[in-house]
Protein backbone atom coordinates (compact mmCIF):
# COMPACT_ATOMS: atom_id res chain seq x y z
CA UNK A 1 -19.17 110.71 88.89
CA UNK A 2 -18.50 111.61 85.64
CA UNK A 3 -15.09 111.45 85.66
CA UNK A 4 -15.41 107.30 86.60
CA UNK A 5 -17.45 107.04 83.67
CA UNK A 6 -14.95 108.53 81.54
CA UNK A 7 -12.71 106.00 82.96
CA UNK A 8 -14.51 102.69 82.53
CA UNK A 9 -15.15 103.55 79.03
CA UNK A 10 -12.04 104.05 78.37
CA UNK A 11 -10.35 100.77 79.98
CA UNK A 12 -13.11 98.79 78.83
CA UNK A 13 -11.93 100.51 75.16
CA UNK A 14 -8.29 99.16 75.65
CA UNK A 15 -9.21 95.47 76.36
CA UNK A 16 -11.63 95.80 73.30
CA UNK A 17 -8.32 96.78 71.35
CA UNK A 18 -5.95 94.11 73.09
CA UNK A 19 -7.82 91.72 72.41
CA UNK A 20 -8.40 92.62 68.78
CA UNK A 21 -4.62 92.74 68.61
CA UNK A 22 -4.22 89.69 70.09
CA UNK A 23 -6.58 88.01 67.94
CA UNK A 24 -4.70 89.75 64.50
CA UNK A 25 -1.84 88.34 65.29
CA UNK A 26 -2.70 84.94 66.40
CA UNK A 27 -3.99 84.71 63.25
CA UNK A 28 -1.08 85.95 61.33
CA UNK A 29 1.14 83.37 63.55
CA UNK A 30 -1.77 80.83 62.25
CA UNK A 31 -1.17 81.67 58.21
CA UNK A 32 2.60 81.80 58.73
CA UNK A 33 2.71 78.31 60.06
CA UNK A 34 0.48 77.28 56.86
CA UNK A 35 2.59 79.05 54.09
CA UNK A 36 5.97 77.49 56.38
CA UNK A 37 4.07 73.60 56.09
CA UNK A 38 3.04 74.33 52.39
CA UNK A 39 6.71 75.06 51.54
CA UNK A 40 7.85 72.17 53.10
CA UNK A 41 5.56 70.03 51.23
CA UNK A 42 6.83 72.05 48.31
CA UNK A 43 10.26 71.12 48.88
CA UNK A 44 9.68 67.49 49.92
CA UNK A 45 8.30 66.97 46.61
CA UNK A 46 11.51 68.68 44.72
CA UNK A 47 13.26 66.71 46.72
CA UNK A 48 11.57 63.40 45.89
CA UNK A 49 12.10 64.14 41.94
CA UNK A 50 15.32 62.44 40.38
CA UNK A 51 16.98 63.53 37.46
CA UNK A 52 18.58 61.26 35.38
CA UNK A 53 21.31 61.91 32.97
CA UNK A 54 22.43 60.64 29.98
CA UNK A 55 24.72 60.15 26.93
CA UNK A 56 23.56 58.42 23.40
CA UNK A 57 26.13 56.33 21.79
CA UNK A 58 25.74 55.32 18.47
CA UNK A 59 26.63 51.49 17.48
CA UNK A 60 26.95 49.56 13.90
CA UNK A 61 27.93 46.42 13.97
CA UNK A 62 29.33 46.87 17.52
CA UNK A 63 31.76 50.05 16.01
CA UNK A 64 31.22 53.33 17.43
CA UNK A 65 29.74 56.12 14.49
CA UNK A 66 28.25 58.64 17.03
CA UNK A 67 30.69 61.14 15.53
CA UNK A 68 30.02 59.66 11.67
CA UNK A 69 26.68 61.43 11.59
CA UNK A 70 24.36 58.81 10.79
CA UNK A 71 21.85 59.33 13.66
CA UNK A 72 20.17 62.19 12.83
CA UNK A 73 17.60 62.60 15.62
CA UNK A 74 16.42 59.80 18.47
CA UNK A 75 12.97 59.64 20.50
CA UNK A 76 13.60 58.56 23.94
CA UNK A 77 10.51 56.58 25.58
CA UNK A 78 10.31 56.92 29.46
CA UNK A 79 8.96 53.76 31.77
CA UNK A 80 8.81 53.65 35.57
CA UNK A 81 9.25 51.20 37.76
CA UNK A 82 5.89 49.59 37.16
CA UNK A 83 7.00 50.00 33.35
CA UNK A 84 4.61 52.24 32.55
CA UNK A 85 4.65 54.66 29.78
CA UNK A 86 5.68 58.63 31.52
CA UNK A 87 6.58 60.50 28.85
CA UNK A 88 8.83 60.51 25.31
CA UNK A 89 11.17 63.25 24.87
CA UNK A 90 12.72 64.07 21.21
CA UNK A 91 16.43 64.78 20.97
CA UNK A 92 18.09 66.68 18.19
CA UNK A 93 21.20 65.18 15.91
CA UNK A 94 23.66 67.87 17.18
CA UNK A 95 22.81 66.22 20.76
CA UNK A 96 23.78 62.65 19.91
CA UNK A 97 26.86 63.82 17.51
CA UNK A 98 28.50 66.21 20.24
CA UNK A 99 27.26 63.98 22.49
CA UNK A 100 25.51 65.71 24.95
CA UNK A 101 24.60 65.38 28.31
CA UNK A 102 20.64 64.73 28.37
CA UNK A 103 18.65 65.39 31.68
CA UNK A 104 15.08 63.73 32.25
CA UNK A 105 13.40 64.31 35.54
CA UNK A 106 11.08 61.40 36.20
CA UNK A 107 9.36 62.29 39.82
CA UNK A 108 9.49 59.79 42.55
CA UNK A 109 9.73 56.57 40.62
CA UNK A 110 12.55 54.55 41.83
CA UNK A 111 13.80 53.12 38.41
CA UNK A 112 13.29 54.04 34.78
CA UNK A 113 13.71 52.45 32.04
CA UNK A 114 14.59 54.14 28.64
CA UNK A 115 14.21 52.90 24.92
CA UNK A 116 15.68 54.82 22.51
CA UNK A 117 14.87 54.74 18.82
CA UNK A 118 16.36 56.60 15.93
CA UNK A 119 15.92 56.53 12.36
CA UNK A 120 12.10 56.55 12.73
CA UNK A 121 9.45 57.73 10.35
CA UNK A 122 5.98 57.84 10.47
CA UNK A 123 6.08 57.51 6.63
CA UNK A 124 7.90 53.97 6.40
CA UNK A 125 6.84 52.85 9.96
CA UNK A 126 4.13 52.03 12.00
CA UNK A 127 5.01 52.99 15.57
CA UNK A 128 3.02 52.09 18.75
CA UNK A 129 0.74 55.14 19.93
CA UNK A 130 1.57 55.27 23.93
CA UNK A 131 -0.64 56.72 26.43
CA UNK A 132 -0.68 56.92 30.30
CA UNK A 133 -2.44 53.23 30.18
CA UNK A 134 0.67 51.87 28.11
CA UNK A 135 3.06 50.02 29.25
CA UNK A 136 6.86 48.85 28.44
CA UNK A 137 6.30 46.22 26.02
CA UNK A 138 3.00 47.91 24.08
CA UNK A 139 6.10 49.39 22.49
CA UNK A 140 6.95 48.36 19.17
CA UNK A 141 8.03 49.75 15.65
CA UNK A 142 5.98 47.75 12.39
CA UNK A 143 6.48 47.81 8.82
CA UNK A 144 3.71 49.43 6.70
CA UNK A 145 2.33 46.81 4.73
CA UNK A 146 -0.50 45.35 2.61
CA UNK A 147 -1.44 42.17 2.41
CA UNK A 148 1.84 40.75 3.44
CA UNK A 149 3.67 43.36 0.80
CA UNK A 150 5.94 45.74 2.68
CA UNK A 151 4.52 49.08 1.04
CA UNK A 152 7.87 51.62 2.34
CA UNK A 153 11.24 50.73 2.68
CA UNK A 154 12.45 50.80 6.85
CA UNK A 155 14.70 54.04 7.52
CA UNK A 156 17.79 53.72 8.99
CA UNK A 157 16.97 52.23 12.23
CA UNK A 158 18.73 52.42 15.36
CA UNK A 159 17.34 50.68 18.91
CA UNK A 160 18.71 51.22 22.52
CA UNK A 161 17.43 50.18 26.23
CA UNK A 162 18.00 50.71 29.71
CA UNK A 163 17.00 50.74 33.40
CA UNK A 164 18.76 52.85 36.40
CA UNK A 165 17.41 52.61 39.49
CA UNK A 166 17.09 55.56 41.76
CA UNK A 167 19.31 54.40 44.58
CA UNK A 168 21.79 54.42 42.31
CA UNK A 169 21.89 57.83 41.49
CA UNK A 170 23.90 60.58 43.43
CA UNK A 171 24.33 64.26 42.24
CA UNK A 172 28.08 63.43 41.61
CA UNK A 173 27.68 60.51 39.65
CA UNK A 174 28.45 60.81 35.55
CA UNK A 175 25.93 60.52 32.81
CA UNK A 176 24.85 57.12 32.24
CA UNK A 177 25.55 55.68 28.54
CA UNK A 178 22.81 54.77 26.49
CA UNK A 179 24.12 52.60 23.04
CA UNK A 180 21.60 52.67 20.30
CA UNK A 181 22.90 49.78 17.37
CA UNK A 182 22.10 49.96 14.20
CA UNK A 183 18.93 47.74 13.60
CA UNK A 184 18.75 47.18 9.63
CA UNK A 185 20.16 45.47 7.16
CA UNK A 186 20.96 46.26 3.14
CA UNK A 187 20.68 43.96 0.20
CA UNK A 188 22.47 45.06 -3.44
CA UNK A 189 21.24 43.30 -5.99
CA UNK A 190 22.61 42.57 -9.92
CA UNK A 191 21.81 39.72 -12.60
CA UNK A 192 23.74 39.16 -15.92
CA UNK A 193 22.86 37.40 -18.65
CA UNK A 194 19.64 38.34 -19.16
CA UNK A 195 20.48 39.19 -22.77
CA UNK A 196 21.68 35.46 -23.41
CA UNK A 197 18.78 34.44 -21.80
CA UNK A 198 15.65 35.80 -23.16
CA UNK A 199 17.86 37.30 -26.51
CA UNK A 200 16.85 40.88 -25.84
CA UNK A 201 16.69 42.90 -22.48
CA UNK A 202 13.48 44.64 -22.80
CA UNK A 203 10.88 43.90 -20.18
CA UNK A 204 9.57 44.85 -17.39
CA UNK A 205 11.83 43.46 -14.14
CA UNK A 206 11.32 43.60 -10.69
CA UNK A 207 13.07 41.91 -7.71
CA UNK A 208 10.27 40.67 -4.72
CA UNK A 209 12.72 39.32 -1.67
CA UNK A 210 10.94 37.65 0.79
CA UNK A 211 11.79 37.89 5.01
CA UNK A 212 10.57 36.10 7.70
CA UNK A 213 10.06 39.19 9.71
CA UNK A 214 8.01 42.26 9.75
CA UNK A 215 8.31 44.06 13.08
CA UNK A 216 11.08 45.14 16.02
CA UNK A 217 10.48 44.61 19.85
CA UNK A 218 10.39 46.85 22.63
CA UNK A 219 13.52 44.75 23.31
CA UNK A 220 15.02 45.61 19.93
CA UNK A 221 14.28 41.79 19.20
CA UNK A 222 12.99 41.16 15.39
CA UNK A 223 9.76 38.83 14.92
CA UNK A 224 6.15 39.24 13.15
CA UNK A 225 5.10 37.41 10.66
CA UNK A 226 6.69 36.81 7.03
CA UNK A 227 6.50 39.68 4.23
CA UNK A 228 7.93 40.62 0.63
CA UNK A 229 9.76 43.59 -0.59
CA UNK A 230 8.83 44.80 -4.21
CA UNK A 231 12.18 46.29 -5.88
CA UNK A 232 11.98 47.23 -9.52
CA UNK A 233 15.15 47.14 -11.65
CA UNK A 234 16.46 48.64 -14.70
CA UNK A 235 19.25 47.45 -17.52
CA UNK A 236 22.34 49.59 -17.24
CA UNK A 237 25.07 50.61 -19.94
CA UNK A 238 26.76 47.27 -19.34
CA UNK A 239 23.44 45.20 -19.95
CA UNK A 240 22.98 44.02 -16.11
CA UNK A 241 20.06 44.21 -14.29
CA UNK A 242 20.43 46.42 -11.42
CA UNK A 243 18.07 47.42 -8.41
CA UNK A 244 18.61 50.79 -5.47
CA UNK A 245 20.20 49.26 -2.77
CA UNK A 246 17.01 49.11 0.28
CA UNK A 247 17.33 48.23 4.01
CA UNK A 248 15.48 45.49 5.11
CA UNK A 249 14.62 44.29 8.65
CA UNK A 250 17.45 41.03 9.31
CA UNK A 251 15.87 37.78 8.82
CA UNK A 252 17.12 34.07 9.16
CA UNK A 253 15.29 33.11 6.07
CA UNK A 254 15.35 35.04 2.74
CA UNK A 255 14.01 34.13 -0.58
CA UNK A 256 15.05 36.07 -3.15
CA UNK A 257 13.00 36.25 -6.93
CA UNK A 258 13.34 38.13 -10.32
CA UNK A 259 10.12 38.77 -12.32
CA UNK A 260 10.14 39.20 -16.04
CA UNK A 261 6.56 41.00 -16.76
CA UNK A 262 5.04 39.60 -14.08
CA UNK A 263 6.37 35.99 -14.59
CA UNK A 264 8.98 34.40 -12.18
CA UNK A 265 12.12 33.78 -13.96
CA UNK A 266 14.42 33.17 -10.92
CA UNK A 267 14.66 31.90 -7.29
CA UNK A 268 17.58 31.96 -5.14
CA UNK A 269 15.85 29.11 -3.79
CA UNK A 270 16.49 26.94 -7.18
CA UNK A 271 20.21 28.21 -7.96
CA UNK A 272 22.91 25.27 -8.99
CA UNK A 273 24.87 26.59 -5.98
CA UNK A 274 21.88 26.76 -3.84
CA UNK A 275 22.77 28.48 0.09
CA UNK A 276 20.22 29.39 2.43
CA UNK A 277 20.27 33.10 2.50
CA UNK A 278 19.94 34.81 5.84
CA UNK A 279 21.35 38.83 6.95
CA UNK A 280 21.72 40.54 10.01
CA UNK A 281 21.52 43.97 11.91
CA UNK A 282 23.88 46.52 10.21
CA UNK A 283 25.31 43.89 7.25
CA UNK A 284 24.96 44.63 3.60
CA UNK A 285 24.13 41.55 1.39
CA UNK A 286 25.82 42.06 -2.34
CA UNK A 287 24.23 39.24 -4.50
CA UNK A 288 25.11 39.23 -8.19
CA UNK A 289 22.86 36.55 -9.81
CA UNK A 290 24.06 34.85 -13.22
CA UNK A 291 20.54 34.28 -15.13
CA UNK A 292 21.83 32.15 -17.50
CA UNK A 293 24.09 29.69 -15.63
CA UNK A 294 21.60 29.62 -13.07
CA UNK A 295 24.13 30.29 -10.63
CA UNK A 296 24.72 33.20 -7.79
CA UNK A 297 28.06 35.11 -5.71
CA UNK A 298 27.46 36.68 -2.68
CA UNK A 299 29.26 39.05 -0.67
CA UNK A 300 28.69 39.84 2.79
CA UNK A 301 29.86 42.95 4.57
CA UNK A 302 29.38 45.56 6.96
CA UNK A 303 26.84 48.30 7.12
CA UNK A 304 28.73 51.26 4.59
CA UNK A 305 31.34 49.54 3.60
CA UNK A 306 32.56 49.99 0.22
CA UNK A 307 32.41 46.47 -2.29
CA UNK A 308 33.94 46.90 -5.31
CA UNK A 309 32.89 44.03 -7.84
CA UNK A 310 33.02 43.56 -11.89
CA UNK A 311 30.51 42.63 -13.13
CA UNK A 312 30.17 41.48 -16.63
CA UNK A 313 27.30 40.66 -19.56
């Protein structure tokens, strides 16, 4: 009697313990299944993240001068497809002048579109503030002014856009070129015959050229509103008046003036050989102004180049 005791306790203890069993490792089959789904989420979304690559080229005046130096650092902006803002990525100068292969991973989004600025400076510019709520054409670089009076000088500007599509894209496929051209323009300024005009050179001289624009698109198109430069000159050895060269944003319509203490004393506007000055993106505008035959010569060239003039009292 005791003996089938014995025995139903113990077969009743080894169904308890295959059924534990059972139950352990339908629940390990259970968590395995979980972690397998989670990593297949996990790779879904890797797979669903392009990477675009690309290579800055460096324009002026429609010449290449990626290699010349004059970049020295660019801030890429990232859109998607909707043309919102993602994200803006800084690259270095030894990037753009070794040109380097640059990788941006955008997630699913099934274009992006880049704009590239260079030459920027938070101390001459004003340059939109983006946030996830921004979009494409919220983008824009301003001149610091007052009052219509430009208060810094624009650096050495350089603009660039474009879109790839995802579709496009394969793992083979080469890095896409991004151009950035040069965006400014330079004016040189020199008057003689101020000493045969006032019969002494002392005073206090400044240049103020006026442009019709104040501000660069997130298209890399110039507009805004009308604004004056302030550029203070000196006499040199030879008795000409002579002013820093300074870029300037282009502009159809420029109207250039020379002060005597505060008193106009010349407008290219009123000249005997009167022309409607205008400059564009990457030129250099060399303007020697006669005083005292009320008369002007202009050169214009490209961005750098070298202008050798005489200039006499």
């Amino acid at each position: 009697m005791k003996t089938n005791s014995i025995l139903k306790i113990l077969a009743g203890a080894w169904i308890l313990a295959s059924a534990l069993t059972f139950t352990s490792c339908s629940s390990d089959d259970s968590n395995s299944e979980y972690i397998q789904n989670e990593v297949a989420i996990a790779n879904n979304a890797d797979t669903n993240t392009t990477t675009y690559s690309l290579v800055l080229k460096a324009l002026s005046g429609g010449k290449d001068i990626t290699t010349k130096g004059d970049v020295d650092g660019v801030t890429l902006f990232v859109f998607d497809d909707n043309y919102e803002f993602i994200e803006s990525k800084n690259i270095d100068k030894a990037t753009v002048l070794n040109r380097r292969t640059i990788q941006i991973a955008a997630g699913s989004t099934e274009k992006i579109t880049i704009v590239a600025w260079a030459g920027l400076n938070n101390n001459k510019e004003e340059v939109s503030s983006l946030n996830q709520n921004s979009i494409l054409t919220d983008l824009r670089v301003q001149l610091k002014q007052n009052n219509g009076q430009v208060t810094n000088f624009p650096g050495d500007l350089f603009h660039g856009q474009i879109s790839i599509d995802r579709a496009n894209m394969t793992r083979s496929e080469e890095a896409r070129e991004l151009s950035i051209e040069r965006k400014v323009a330079e004016f040189s300024l020199t008057t003689t015959g101020i000493a045969k005009k006032f019969g002494t050179i002392d005073g206090d001289f400044y240049y103020k050229i006026r442009t019709s624009t104040s501000m660069i698109d997130h298209n890399g198109e110039v507009a805004g509103e009308s604004v004056e430069y302030i550029l203070p000159a000196t006499i040199n050895a030879a008795g000409n008046l002579t002013a820093d060269n300074i870029a300037v944003l282009p502009s159809s319509d420029v109207t250039i003036e020379l002060y005597r203490d505060d008193i106009l004393v010349l407008s290219s506007k009123n000249l005997k050989n009167t022309q409607e000055l205008a400059i564009g993106a990457s030129q250099q505008l060399d303007i020697v102004f006669d005083i005292y035959k009320v008369s002007q010569s202009m050169v214009v060239a490209a961005w750098g180049q070298v202008i050798n003039r005489v200039t006499v009292a």
